[in-house]
Protein backbone atom coordinates (compact mmCIF):
# COMPACT_ATOMS: atom_id res chain seq x y z
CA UNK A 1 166.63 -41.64 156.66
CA UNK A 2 168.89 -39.39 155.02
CA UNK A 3 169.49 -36.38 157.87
CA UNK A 4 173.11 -37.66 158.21
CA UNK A 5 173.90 -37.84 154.62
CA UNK A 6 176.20 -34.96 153.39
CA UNK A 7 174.64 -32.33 151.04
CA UNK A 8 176.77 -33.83 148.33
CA UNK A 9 174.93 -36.81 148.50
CA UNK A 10 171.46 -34.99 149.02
CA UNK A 11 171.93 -32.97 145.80
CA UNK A 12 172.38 -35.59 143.53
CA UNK A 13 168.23 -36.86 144.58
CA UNK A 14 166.75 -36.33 141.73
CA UNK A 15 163.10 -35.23 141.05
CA UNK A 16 160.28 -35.31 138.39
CA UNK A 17 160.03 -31.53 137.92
CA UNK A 18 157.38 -29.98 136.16
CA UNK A 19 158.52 -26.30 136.83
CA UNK A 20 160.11 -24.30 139.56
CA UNK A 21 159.46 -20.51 139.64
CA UNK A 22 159.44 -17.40 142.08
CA UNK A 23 156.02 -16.21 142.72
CA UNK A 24 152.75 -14.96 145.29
CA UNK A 25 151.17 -17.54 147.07
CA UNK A 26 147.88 -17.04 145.88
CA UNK A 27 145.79 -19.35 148.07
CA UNK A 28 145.17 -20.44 151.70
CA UNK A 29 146.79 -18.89 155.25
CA UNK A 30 149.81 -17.80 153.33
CA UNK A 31 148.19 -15.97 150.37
CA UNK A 32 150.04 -12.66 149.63
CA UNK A 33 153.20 -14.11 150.81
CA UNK A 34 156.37 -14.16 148.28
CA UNK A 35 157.28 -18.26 147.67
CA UNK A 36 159.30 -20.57 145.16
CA UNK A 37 156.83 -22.98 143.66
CA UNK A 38 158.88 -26.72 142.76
CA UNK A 39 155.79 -28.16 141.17
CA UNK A 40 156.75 -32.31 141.16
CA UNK A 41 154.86 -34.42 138.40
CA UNK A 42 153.45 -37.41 138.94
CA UNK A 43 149.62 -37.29 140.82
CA UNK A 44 147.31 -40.54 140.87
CA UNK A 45 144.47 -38.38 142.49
CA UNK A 46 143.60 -36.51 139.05
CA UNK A 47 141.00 -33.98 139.86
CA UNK A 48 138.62 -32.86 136.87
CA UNK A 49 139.01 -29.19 138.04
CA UNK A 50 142.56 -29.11 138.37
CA UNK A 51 144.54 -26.36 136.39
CA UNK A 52 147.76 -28.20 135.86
CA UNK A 53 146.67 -31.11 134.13
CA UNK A 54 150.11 -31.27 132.86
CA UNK A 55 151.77 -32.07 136.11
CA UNK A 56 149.97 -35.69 136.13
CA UNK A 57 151.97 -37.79 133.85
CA UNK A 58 155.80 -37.96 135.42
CA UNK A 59 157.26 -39.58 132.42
CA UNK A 60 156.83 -36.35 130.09
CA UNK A 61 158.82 -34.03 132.62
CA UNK A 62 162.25 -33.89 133.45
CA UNK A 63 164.03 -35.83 136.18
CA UNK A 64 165.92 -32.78 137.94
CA UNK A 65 168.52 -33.27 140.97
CA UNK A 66 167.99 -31.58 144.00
CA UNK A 67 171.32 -29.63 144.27
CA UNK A 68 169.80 -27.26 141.08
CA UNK A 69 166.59 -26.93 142.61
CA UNK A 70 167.64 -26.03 145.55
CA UNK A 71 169.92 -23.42 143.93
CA UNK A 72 167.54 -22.11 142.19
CA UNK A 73 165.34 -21.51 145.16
CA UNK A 74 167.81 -20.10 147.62
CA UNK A 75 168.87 -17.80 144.53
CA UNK A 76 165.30 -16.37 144.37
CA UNK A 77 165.76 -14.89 147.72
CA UNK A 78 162.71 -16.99 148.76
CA UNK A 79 162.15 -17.22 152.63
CA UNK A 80 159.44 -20.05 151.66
CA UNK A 81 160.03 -23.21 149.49
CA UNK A 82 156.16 -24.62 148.32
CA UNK A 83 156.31 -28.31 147.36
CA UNK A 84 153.40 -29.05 144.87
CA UNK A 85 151.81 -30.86 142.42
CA UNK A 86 150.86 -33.14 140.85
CA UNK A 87 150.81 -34.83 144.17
CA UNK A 88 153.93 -34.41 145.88
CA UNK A 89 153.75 -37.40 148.43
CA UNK A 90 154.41 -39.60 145.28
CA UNK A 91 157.58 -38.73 145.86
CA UNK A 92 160.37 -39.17 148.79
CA UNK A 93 160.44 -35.38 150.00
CA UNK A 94 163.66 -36.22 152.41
CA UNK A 95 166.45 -35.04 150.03
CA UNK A 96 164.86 -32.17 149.01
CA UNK A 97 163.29 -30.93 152.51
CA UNK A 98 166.39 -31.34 154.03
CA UNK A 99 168.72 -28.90 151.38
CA UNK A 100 165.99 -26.30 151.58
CA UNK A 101 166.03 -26.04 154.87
CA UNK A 102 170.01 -26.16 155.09
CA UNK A 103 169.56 -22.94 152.85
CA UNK A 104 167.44 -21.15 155.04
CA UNK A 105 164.13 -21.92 153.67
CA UNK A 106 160.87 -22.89 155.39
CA UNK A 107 159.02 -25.81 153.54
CA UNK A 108 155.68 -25.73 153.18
CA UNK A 109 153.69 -28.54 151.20
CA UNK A 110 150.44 -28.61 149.37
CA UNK A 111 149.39 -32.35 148.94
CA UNK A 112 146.08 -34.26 149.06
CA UNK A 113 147.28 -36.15 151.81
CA UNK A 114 146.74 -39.55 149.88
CA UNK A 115 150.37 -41.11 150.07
CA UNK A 116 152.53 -41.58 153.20
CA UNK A 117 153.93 -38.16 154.57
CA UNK A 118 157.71 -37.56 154.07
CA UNK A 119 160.50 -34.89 154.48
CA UNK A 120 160.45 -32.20 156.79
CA UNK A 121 158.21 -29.67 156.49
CA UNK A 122 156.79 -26.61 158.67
CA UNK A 123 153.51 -25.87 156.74
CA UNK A 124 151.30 -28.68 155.52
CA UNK A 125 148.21 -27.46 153.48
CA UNK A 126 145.68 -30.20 153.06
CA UNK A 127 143.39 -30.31 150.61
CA UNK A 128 141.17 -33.41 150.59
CA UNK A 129 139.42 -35.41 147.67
CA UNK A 130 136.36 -37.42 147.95
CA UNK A 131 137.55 -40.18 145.10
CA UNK A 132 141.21 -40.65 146.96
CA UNK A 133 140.79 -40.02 150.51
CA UNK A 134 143.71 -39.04 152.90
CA UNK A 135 145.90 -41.36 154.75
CA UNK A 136 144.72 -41.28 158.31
CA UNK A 137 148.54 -41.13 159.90
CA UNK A 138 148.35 -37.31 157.49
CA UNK A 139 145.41 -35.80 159.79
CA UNK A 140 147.96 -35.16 163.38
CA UNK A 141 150.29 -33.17 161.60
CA UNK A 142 147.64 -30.67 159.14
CA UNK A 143 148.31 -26.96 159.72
CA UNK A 144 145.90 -25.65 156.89
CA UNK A 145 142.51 -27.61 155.93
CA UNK A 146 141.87 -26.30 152.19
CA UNK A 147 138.69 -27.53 151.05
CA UNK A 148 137.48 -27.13 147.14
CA UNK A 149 133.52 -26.34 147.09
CA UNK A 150 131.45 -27.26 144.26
CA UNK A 151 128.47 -27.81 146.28
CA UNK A 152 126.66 -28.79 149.18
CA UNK A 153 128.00 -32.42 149.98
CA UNK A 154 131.43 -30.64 149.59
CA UNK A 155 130.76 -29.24 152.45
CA UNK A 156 129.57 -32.24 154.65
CA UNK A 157 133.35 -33.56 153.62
CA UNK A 158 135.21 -30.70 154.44
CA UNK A 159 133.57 -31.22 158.48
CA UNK A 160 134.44 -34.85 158.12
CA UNK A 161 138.27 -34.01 157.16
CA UNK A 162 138.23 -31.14 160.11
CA UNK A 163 137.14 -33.48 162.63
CA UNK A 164 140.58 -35.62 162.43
CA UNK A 165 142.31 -32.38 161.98
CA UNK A 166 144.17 -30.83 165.22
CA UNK A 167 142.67 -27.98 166.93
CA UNK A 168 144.84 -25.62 166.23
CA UNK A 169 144.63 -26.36 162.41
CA UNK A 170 143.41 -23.38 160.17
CA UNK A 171 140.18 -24.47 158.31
CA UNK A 172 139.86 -23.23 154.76
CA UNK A 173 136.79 -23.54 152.35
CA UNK A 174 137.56 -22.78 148.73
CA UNK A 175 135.49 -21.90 145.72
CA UNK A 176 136.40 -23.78 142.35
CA UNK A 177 136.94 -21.05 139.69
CA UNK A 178 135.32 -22.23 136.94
CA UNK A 179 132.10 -22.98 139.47
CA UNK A 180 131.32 -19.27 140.85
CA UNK A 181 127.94 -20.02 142.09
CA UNK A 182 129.68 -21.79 145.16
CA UNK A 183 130.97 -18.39 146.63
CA UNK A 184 127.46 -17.69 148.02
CA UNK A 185 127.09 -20.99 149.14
CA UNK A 186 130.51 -20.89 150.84
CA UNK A 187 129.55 -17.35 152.00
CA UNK A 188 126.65 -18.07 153.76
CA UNK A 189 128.03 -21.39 155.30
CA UNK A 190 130.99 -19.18 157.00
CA UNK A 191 128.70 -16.80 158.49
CA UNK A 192 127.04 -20.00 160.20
CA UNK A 193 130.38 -21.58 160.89
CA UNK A 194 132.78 -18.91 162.12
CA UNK A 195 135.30 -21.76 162.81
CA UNK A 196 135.71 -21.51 158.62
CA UNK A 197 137.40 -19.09 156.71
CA UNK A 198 137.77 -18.20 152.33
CA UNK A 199 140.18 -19.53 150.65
CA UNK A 200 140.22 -17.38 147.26
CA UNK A 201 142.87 -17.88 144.19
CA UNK A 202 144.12 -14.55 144.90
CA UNK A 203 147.22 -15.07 142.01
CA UNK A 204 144.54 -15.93 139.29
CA UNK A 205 142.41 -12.55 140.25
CA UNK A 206 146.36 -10.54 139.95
CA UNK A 207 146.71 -12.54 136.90
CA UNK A 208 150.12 -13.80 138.35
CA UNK A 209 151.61 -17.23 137.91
């Protein structure tokens, strides 16, 4: 545990760091909401439909310490720090939780939920994969459910993920981009499951990064 390490200390952590930017947060409960993306490399989940492709391999990016991250982010004028990926759970989020939060940030984390939690964080967004399922020790602590829909059986796992989810949790179905024929299906299943809500990629419709 690091919480009684100085920040010294904590800012010399470093990370595998794809890109950091100042942005919208396009997607999910918080979508319209000003954030600072840190976008970690490194993700052993690998979905075909993902849009950062480049995140996966960690080797090709940039090991970055936390203290210029963290800079970075509190320069920004950010109220909200978003840890992504990749898959950021590859990673030991302790260093770099705790400095955000020291600078007045609130961390929120988007993560497939397929590696041990870590850090602290007041938002996690789960967004489950059928080929690397979540931990079960993820499922007490899920604010957001986020669910990609392709189809019909994506829908039978989203249930199964919101089942182990708390009560309180916001559930989420999302269409994939490049696959618009699943907003009618995702339509039509909200108006027959009011517990659901859309999930659209709100950024890539403003053209924003």
């Amino acid at each position: 545990m690091l919480e009684n390490q100085s920040s010294a200390f904590l800012d010399d952590v470093s990370y595998p760091l794809m890109e950091d930017f100042y942005t919208i947060q396009g997607e999910g409960m918080h979508s319209g909401k000003p954030a600072y993306f840190i976008r970690l490399a490194g993700c052993d989940v690998q979905c075909w439909w993902c849009d950062v492709k480049e995140s996966w391999d960690e080797s090709i990016h940039p090991k970055v310490k936390t203290g210029d991250i963290v800079q970075r982010a509190a320069q920004s004028g950010a109220k909200i720090a978003v840890i992504t990926g990749g898959e950021p759970l590859l990673h030991n989020l302790e260093a770099l939780s705790i400095r955000l939060r020291e600078e007045g940030l609130k961390v929120h984390i988007e993560t497939s939920g397929s590696s041990p939690l870590s850090g602290h964080l007041d938002w996690i967004t789960l967004s489950p994969k059928r080929f690397k399922k979540p931990l079960d020790e993820v499922f007490p602590y899920v604010d957001e459910l986020k669910v990609v829909v392709l189809k019909n059986k994506d829908l039978e796992w989203a249930e199964e993920n919101a089942k182990k989810c708390p009560d309180e949790a916001t559930l989420l179905l999302q269409p994939e981009w490049e696959t618009p024929s699943s907003i009618g299906l995702i339509v039509d299943y909200v108006k027959r499951h009011p517990e659901w809500g859309i999930s659209l990629q709100t950024h890539k419709f403003m053209n924003v990064r």
